[in-house]
PDB file of N, CA and C in Angstrom:
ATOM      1  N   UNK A   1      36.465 -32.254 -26.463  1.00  0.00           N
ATOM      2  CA  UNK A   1      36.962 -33.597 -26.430  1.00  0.00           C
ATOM      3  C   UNK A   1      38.161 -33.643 -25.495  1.00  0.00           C
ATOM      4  N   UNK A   2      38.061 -34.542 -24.602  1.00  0.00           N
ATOM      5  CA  UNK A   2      39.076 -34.650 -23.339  1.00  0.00           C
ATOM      6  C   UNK A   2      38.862 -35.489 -23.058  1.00  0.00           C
ATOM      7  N   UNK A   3      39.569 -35.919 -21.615  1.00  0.00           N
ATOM      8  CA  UNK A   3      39.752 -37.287 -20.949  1.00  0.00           C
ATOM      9  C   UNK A   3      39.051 -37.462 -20.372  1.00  0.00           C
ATOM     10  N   UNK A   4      38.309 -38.864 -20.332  1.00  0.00           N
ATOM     11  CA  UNK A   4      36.832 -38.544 -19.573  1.00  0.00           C
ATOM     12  C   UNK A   4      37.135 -39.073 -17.762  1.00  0.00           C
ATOM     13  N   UNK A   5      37.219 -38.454 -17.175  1.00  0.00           N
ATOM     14  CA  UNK A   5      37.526 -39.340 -15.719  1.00  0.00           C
ATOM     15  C   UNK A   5      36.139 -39.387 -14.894  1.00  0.00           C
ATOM     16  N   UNK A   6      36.425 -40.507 -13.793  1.00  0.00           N
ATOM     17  CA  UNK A   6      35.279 -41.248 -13.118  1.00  0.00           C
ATOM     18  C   UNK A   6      34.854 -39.866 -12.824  1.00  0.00           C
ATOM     19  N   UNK A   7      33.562 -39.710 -12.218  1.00  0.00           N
ATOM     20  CA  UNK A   7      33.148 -39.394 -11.124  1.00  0.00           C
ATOM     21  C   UNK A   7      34.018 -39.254  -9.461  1.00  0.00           C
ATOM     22  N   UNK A   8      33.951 -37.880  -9.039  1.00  0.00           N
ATOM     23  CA  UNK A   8      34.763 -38.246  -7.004  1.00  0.00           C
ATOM     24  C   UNK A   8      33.857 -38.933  -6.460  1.00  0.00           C
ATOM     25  N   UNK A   9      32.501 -39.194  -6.627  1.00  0.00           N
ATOM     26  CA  UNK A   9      31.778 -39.847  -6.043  1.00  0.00           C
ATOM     27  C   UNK A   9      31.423 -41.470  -6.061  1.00  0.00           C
ATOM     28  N   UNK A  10      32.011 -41.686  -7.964  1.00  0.00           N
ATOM     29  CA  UNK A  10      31.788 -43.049  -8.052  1.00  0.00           C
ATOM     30  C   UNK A  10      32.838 -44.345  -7.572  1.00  0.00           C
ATOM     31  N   UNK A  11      32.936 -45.245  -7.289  1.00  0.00           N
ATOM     32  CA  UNK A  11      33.959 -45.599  -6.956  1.00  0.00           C
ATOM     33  C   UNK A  11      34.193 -46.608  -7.787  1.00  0.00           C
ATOM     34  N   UNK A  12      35.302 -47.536  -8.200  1.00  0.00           N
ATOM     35  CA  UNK A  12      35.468 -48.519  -8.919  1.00  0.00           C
ATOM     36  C   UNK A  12      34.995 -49.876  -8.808  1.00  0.00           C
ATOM     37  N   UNK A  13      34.314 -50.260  -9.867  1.00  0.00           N
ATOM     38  CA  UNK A  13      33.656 -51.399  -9.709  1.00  0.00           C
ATOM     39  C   UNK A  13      34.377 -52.360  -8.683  1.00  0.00           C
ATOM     40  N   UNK A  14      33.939 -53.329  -8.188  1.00  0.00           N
ATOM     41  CA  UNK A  14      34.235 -54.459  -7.175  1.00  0.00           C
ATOM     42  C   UNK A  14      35.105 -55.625  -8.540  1.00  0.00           C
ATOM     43  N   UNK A  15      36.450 -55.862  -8.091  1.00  0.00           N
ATOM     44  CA  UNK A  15      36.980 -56.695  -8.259  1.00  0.00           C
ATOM     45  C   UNK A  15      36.419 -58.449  -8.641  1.00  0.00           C
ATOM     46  N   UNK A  16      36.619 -59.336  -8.895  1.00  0.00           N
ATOM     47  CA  UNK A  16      36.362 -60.342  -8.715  1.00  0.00           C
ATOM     48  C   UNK A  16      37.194 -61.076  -7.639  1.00  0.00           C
ATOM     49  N   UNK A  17      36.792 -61.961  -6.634  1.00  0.00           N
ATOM     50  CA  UNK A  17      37.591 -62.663  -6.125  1.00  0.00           C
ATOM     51  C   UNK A  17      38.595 -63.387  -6.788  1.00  0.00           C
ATOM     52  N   UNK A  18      39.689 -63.309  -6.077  1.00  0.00           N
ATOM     53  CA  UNK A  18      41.037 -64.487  -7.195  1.00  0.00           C
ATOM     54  C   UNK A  18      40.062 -65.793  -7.482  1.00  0.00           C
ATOM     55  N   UNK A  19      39.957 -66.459  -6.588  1.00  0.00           N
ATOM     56  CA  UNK A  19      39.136 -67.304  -6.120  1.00  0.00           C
ATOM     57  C   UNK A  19      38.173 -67.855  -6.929  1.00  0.00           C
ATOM     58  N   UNK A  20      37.376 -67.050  -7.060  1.00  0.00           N
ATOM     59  CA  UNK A  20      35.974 -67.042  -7.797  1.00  0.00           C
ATOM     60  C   UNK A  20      36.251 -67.294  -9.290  1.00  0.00           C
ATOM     61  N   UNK A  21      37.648 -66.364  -9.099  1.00  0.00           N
ATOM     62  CA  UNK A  21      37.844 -65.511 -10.778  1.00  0.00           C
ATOM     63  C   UNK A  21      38.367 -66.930 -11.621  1.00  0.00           C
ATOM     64  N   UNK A  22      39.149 -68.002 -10.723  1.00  0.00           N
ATOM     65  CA  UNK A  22      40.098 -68.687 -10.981  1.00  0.00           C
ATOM     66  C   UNK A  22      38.953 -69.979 -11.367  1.00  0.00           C
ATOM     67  N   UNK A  23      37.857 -69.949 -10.590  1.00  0.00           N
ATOM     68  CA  UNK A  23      37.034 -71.227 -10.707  1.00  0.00           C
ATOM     69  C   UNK A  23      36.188 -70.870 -12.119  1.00  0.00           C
ATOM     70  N   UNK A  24      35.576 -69.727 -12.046  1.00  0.00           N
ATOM     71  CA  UNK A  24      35.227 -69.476 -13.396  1.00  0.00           C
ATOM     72  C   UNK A  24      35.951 -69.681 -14.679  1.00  0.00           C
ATOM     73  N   UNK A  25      37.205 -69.479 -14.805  1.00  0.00           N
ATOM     74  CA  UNK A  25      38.184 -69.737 -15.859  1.00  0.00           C
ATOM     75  C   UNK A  25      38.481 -71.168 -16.282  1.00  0.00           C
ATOM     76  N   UNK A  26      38.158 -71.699 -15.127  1.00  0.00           N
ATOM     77  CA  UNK A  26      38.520 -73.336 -14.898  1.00  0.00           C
ATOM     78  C   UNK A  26      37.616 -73.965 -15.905  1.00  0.00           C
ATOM     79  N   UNK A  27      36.060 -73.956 -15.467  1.00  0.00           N
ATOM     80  CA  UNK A  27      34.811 -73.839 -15.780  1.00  0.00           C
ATOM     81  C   UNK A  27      34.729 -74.040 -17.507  1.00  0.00           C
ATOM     82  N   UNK A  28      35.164 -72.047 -17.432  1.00  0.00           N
ATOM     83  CA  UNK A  28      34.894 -72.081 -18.744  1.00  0.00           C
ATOM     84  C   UNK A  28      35.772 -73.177 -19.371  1.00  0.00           C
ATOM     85  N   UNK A  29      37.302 -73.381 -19.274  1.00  0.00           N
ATOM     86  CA  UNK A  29      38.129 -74.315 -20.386  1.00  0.00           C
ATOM     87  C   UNK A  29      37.979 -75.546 -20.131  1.00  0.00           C
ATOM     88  N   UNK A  30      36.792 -76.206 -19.118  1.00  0.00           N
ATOM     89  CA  UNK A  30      36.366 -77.216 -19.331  1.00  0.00           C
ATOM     90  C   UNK A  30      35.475 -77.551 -20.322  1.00  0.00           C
ATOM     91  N   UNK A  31      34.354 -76.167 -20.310  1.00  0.00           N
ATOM     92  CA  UNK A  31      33.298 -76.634 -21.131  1.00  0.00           C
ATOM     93  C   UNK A  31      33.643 -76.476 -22.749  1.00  0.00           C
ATOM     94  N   UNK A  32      34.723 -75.556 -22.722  1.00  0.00           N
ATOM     95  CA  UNK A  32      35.323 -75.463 -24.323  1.00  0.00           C
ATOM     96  C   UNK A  32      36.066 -76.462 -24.792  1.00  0.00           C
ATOM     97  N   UNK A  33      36.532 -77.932 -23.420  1.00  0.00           N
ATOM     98  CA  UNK A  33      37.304 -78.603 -23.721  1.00  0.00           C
ATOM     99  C   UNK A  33      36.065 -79.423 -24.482  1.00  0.00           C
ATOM    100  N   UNK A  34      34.980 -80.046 -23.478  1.00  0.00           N
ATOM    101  CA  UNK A  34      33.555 -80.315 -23.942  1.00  0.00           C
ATOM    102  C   UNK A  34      33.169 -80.160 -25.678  1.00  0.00           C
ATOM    103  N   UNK A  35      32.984 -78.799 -25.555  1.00  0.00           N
ATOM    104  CA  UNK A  35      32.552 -78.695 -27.106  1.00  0.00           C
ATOM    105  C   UNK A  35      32.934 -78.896 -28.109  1.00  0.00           C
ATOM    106  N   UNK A  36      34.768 -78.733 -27.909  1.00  0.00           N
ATOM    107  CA  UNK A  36      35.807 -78.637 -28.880  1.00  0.00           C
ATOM    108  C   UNK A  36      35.675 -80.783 -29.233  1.00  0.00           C
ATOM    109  N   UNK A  37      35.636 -81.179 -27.728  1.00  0.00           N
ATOM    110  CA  UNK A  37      35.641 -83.210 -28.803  1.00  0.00           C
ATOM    111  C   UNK A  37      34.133 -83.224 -28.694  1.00  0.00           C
ATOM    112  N   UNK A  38      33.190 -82.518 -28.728  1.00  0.00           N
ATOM    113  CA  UNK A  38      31.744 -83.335 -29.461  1.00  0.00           C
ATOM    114  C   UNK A  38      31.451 -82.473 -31.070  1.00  0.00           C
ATOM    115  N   UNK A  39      32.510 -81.866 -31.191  1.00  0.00           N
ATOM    116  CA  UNK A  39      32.382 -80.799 -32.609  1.00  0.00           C
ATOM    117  C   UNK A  39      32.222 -81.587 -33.799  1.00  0.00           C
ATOM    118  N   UNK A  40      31.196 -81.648 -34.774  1.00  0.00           N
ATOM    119  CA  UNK A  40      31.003 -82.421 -35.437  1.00  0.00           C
ATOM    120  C   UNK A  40      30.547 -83.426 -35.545  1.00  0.00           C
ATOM    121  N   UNK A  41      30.186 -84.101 -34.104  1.00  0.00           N
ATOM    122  CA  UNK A  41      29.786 -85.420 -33.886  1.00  0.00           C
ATOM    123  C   UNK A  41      27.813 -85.101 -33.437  1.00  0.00           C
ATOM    124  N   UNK A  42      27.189 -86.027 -34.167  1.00  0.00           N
ATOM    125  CA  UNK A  42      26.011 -85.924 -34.081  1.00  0.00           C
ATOM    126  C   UNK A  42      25.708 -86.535 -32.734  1.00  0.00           C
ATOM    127  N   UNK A  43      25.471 -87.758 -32.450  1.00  0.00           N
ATOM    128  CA  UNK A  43      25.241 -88.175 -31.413  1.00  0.00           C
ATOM    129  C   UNK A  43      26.178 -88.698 -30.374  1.00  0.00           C
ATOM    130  N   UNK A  44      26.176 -87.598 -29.534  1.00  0.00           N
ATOM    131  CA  UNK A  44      28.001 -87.933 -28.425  1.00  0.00           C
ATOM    132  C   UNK A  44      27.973 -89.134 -27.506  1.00  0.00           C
ATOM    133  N   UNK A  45      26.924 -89.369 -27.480  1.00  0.00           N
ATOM    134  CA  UNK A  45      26.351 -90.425 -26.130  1.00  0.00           C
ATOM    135  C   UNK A  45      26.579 -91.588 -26.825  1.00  0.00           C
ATOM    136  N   UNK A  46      26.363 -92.133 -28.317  1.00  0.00           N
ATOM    137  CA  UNK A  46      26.651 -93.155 -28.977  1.00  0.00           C
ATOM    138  C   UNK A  46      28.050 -93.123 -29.128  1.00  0.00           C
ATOM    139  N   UNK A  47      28.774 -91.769 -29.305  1.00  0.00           N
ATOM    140  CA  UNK A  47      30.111 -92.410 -29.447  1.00  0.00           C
ATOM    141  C   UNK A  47      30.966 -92.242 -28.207  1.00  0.00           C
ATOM    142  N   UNK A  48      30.433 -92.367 -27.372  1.00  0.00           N
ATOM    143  CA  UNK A  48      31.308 -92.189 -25.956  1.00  0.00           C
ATOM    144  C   UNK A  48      30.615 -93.497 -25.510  1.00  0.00           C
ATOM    145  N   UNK A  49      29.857 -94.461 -25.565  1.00  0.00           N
ATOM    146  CA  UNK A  49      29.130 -95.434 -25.650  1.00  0.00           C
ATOM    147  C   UNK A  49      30.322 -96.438 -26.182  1.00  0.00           C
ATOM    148  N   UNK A  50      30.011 -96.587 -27.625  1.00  0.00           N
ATOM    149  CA  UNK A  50      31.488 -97.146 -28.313  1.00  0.00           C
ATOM    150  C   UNK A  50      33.048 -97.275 -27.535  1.00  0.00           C
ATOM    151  N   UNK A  51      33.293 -95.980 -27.404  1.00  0.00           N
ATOM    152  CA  UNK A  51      34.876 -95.941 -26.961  1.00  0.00           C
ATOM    153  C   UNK A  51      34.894 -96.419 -25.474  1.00  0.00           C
ATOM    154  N   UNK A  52      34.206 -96.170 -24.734  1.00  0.00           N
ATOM    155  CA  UNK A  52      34.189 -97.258 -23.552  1.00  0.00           C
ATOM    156  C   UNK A  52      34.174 -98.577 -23.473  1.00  0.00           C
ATOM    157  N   UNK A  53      33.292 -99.131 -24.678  1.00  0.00           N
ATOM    158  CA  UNK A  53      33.058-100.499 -24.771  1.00  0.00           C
ATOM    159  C   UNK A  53      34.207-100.912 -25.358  1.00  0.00           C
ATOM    160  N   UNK A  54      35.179-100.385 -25.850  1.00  0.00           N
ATOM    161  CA  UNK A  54      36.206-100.243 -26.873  1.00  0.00           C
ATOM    162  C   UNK A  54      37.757-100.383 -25.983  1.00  0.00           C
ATOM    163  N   UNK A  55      37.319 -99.584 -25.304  1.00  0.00           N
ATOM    164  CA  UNK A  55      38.226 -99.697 -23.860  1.00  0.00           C
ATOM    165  C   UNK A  55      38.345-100.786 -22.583  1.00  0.00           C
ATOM    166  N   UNK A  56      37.006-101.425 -22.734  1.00  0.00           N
ATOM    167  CA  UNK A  56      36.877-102.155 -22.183  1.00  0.00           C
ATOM    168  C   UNK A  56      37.331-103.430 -22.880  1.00  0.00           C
ATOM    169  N   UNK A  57      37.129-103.669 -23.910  1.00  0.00           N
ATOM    170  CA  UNK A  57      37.573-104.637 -24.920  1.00  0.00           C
ATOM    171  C   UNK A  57      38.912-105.414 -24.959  1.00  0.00           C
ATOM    172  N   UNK A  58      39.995-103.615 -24.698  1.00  0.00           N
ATOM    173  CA  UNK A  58      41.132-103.311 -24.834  1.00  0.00           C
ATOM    174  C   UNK A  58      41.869-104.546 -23.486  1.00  0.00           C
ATOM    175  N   UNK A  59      41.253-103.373 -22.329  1.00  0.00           N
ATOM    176  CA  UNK A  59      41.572-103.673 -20.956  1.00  0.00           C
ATOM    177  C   UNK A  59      41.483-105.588 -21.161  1.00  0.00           C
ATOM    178  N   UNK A  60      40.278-106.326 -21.546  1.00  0.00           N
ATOM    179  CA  UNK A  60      40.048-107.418 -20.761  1.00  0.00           C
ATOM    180  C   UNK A  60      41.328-108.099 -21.981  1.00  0.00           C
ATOM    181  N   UNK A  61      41.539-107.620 -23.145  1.00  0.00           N
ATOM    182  CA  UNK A  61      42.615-108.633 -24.074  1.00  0.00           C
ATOM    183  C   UNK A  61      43.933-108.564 -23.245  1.00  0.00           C
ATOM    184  N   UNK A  62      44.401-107.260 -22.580  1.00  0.00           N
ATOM    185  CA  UNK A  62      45.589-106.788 -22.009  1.00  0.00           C
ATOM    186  C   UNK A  62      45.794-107.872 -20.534  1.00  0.00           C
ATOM    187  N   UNK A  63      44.592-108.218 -20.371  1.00  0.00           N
ATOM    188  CA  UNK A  63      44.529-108.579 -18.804  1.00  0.00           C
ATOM    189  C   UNK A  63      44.325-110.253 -18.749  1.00  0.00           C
ATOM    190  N   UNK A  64      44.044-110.918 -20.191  1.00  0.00           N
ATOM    191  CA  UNK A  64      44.080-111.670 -20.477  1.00  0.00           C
ATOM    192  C   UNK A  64      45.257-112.597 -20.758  1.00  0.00           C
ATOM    193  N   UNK A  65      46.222-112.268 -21.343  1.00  0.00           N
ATOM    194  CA  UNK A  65      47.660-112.717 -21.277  1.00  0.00           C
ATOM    195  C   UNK A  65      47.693-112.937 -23.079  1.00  0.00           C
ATOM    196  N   UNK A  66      49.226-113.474 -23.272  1.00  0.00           N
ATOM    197  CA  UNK A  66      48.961-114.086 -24.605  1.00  0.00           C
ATOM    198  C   UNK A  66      48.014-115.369 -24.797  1.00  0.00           C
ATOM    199  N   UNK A  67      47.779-115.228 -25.822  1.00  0.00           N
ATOM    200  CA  UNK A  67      46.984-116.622 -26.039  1.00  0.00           C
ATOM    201  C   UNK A  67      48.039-117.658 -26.146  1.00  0.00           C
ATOM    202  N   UNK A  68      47.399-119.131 -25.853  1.00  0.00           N
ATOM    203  CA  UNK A  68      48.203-120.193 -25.503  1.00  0.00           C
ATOM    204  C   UNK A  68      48.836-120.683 -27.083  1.00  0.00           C
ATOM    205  N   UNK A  69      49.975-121.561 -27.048  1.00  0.00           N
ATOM    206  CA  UNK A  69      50.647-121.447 -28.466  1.00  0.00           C
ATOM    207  C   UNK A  69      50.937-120.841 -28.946  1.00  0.00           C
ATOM    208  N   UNK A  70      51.397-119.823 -28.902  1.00  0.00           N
ATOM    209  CA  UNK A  70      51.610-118.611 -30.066  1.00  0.00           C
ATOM    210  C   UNK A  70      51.177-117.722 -30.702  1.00  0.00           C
ATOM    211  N   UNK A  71      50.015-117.797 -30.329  1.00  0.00           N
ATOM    212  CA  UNK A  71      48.578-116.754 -31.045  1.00  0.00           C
ATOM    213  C   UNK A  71      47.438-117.235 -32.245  1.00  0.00           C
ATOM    214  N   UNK A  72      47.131-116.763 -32.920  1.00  0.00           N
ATOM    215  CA  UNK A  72      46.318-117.643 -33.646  1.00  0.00           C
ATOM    216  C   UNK A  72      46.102-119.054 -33.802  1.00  0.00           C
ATOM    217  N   UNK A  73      45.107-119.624 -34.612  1.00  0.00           N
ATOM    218  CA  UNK A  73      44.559-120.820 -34.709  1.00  0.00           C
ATOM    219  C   UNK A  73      43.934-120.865 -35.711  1.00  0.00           C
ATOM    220  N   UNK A  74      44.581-121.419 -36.826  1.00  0.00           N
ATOM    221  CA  UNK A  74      44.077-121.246 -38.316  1.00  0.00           C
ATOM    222  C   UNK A  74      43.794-122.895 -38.511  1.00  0.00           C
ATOM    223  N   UNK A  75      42.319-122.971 -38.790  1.00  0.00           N
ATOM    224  CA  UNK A  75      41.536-124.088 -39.281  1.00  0.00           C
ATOM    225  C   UNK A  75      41.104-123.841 -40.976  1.00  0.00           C
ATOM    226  N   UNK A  76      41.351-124.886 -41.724  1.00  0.00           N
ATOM    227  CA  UNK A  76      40.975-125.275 -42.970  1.00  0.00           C
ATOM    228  C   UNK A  76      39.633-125.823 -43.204  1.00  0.00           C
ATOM    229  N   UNK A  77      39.267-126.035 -43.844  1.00  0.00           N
ATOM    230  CA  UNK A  77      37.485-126.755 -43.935  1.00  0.00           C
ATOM    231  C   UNK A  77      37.604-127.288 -45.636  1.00  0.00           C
TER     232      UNK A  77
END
């Protein structure tokens, strides 16, 4: 039992490019960003569906101004 060293003949595996190495890493913590908000959620397309329409909702009240008078409009019957 001893230290096991390479081979004189073998040489050390090939590096990764920084480059390469850096886009892969990227990659991956995108797609873990991915998995980590559809976790639990059955159908992602329905609720990314929702929150857009939701957003959009948002946007057109924001872009709309206050409402005229003061805000509400409470009718009796």
């Amino acid at each position: 039992m001893g230290l096991c060293f390479p081979c004189a003949g073998e040489a050390e595996p090939p590096s990764p490019d920084p480059e390469e190495k850096r886009a892969k890493l990227a990659e991956a913590a995108e797609r873990r960003q991915r998995e980590a908000a559809s976790r639990g959620i059955l159908d992602v397309q329905s609720v990314e569906e929702k929150r857009r329409k939701k957003e959009k909702l948002e946007k057109q009240i924001a872009t709309s101004g206050p409402p005229p008078e003061g805000g509400l409009r409470w009718t009796v019957s």
